[in-house]
Protein backbone atom coordinates (compact mmCIF):
# COMPACT_ATOMS: atom_id res chain seq x y z
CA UNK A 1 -89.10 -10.20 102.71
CA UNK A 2 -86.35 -13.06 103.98
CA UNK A 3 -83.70 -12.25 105.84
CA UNK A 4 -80.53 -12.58 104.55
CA UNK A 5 -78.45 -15.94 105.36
CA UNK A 6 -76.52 -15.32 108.23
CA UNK A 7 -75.11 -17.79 110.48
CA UNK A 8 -74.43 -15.06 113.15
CA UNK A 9 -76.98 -12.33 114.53
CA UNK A 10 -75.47 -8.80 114.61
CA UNK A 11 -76.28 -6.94 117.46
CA UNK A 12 -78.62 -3.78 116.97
CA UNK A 13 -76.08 -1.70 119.20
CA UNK A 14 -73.15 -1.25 119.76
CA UNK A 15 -70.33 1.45 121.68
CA UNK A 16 -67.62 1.09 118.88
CA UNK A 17 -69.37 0.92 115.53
CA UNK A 18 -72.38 2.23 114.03
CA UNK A 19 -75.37 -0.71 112.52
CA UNK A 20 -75.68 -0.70 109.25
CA UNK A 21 -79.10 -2.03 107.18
CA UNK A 22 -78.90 -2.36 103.59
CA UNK A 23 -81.22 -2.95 100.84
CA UNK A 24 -80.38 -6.29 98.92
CA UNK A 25 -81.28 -5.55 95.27
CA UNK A 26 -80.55 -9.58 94.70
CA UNK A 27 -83.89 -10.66 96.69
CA UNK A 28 -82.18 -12.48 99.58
CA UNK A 29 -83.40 -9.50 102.11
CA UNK A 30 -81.73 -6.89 104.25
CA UNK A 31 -77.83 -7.25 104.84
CA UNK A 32 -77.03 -6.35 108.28
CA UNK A 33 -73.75 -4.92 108.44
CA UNK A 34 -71.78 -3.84 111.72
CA UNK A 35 -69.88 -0.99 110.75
CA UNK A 36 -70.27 1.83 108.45
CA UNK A 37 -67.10 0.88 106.78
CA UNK A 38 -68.45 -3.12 105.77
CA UNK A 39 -71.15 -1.35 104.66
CA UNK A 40 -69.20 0.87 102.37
CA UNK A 41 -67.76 -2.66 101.14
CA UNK A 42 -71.02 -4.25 100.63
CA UNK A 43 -71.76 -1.11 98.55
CA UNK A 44 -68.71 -0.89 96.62
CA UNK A 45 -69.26 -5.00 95.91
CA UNK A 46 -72.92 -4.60 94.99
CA UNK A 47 -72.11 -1.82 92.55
CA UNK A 48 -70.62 -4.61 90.31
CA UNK A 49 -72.08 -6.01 87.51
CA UNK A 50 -71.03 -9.49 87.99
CA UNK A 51 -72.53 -10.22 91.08
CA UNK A 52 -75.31 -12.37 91.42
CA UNK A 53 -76.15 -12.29 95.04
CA UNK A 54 -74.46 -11.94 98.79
CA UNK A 55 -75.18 -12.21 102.36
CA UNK A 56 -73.82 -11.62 105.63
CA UNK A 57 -72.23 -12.97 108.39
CA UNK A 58 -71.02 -16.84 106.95
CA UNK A 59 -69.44 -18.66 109.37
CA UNK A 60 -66.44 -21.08 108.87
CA UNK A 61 -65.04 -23.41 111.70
CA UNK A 62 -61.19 -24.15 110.84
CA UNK A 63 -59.78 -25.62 114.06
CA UNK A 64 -61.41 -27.08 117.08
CA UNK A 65 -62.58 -24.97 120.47
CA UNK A 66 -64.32 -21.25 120.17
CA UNK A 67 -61.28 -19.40 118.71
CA UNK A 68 -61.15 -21.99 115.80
CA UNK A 69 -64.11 -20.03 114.22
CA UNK A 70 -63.81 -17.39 112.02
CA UNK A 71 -67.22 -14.93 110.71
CA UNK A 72 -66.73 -13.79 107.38
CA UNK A 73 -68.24 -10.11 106.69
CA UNK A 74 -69.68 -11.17 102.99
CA UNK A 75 -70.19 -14.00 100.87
CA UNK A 76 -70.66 -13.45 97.66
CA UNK A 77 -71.89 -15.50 94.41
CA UNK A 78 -70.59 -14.02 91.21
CA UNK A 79 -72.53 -14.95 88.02
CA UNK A 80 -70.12 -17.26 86.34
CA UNK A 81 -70.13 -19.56 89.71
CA UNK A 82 -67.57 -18.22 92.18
CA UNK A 83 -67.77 -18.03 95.72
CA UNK A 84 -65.93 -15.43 97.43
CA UNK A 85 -65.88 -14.64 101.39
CA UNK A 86 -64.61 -11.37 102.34
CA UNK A 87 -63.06 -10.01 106.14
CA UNK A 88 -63.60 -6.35 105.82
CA UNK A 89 -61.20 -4.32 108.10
CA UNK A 90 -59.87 -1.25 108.34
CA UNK A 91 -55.80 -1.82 107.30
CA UNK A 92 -55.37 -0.79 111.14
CA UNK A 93 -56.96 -3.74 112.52
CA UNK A 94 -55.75 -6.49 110.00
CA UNK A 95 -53.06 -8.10 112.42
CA UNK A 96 -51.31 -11.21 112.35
CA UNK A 97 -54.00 -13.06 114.05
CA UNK A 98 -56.41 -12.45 111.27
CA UNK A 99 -54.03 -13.16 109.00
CA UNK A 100 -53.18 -16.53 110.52
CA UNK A 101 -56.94 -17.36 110.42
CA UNK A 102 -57.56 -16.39 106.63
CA UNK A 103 -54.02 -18.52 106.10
CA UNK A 104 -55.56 -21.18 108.04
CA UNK A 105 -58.66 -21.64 105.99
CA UNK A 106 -57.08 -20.99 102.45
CA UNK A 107 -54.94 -24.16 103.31
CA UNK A 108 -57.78 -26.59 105.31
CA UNK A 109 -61.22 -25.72 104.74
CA UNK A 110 -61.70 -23.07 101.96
CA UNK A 111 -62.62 -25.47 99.58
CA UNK A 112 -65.70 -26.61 101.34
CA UNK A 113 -67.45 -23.20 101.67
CA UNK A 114 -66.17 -21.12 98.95
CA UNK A 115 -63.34 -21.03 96.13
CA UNK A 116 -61.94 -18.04 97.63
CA UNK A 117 -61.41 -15.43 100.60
CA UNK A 118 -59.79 -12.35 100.68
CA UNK A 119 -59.60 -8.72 103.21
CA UNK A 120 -60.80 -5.93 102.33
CA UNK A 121 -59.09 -2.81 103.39
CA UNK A 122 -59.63 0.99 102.82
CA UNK A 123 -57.23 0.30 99.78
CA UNK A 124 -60.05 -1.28 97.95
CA UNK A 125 -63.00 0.40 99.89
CA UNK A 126 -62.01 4.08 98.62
CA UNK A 127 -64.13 7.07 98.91
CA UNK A 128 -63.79 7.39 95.68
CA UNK A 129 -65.12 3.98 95.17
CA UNK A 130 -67.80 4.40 97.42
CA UNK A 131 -68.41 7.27 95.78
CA UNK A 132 -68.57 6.01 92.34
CA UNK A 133 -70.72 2.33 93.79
CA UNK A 134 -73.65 4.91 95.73
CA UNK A 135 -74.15 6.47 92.44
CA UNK A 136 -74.36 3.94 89.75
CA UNK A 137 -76.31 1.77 92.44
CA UNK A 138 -79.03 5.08 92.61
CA UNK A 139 -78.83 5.26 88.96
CA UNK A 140 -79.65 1.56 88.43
CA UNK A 141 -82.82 2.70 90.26
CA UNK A 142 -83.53 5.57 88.01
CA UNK A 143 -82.57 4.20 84.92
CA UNK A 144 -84.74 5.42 81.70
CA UNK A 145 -83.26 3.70 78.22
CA UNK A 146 -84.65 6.48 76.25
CA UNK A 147 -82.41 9.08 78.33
CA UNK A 148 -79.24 6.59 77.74
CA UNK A 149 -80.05 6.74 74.15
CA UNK A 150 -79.87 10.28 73.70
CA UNK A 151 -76.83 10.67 76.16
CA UNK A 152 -75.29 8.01 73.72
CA UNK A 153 -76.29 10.04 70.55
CA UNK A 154 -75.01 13.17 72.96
CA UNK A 155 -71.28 11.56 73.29
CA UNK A 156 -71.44 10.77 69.35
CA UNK A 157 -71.02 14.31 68.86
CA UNK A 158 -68.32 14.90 71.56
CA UNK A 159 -64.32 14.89 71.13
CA UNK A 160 -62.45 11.58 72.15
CA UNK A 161 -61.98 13.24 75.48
CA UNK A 162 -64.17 15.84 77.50
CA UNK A 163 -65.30 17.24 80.68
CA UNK A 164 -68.60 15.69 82.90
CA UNK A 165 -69.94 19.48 82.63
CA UNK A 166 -69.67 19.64 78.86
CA UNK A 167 -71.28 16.41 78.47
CA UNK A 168 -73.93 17.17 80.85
CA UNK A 169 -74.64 20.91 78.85
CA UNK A 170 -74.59 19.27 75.70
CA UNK A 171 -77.39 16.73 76.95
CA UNK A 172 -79.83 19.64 78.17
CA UNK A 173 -81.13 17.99 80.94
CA UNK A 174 -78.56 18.30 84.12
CA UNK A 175 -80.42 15.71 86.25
CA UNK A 176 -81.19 13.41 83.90
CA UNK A 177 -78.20 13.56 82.23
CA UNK A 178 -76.14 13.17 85.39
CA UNK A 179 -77.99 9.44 86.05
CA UNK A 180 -77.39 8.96 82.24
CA UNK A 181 -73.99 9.34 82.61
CA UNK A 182 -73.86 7.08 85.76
CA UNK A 183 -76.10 4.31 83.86
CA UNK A 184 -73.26 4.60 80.96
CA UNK A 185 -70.41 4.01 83.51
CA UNK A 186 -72.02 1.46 84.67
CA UNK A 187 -72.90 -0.39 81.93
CA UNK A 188 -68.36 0.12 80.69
CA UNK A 189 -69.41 2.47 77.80
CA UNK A 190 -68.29 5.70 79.59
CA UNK A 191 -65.32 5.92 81.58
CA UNK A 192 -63.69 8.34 84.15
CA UNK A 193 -60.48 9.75 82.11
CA UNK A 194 -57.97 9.34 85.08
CA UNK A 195 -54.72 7.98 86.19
CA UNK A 196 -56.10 6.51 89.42
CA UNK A 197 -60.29 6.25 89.12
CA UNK A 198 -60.32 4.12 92.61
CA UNK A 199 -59.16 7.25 94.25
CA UNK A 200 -60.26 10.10 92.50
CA UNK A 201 -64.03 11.05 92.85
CA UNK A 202 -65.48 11.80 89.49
CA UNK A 203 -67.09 15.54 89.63
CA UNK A 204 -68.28 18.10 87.15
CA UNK A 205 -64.65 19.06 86.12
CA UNK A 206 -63.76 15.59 85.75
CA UNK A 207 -62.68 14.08 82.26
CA UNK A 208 -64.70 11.53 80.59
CA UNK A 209 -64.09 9.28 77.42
CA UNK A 210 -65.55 6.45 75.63
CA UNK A 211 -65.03 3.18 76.42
């Protein structure tokens, strides 16, 4: 398999942070993330249906001398064309000299390497989110179309609104209908009824509805 594009090499150790290795679903091999938490952000990305591929690691010089380079955590291709970089940091370490140095590129150099950049924080990388991304991603894996079938002809016969634990005892399979359930989020024809899905985990008590 290829290793993923990288124009920096992440160490295997480190004191601070734990190594992260990730399967690439899009074919471009492993991504080698250096924290746990870019990991959860490559996860919470990947979970997306409009993503066409990523890497780690892509490098972008915006000034002269060694501090006038910046390593973005992810690049990502979306499927109608974008380019996005992303900085992934928890909100604690986002200070002003990052934020010079994603100012810096917006304004001189962005538009040779991607059409946008942005930081990711714990505000976008919720639990809840990570949550949600591990389990459509492991139901992507497991899907079966004749199981999302009958878990469609299973809501059909539901109320407009109802509990993950009805749903689930109305299907007759817990398992499968649990990555059933997950293939229909992920596919926008089930949704988690909530005021706030991207921090509220979705469990057996939660509310669902059609989308």
């Amino acid at each position: 398999m290829p290793v993923s594009p990288a124009d920096r090499k992440v160490s295997s150790k480190s004191t601070s942070n734990c190594r992260v290795t990730l399967y690439n679903p899009y074919g471009t091999g492993p991504l080698y993330c250096e924290s746990l938490f870019e990991a959860y952000a490559a996860l919470v990305i990947m979970a997306r249906n409009d993503v066409e591929d990523m890497s780690c690691q892509y490098q972008v010089r915006f000034a002269d001398g060694e501090k006038g380079v910046h390593n973005f955590d992810l690049q990502v291709r979306y499927k109608n064309g974008l380019i996005k970089l992303f900085a992934i940091r928890p909100s604690i370490y986002v200070d002003e000299e990052l934020l010079s140095t994603i100012e810096d590129i917006r304004n001189y150099v962005l538009n040779q390497h991607a059409d946008e950049c942005e930081i990711l924080t714990e505000r976008t990388v919720t639990q809840a989110n990570v949550y949600r991304a591990g389990e459509i991603i492991r139901a992507r894996s497991l899907l079966n179309a004749e199981n999302c079938r009958r878990m469609m002809r299973t809501m059909a016969g539901m109320p407009g609104i109802y509990q993950v634990y009805e749903l689930l005892e109305s299907f007759g399979d817990l398992a499968s209908g649990w990555t059933a359930m997950w293939n229909l989020i992920d596919c926008g024809l089930l949704q988690h009824d909530c005021e706030d899905p991207d921090n509220m985990r979705l469990t057996h008590a939660s509310w669902l509805k059609c989308a």
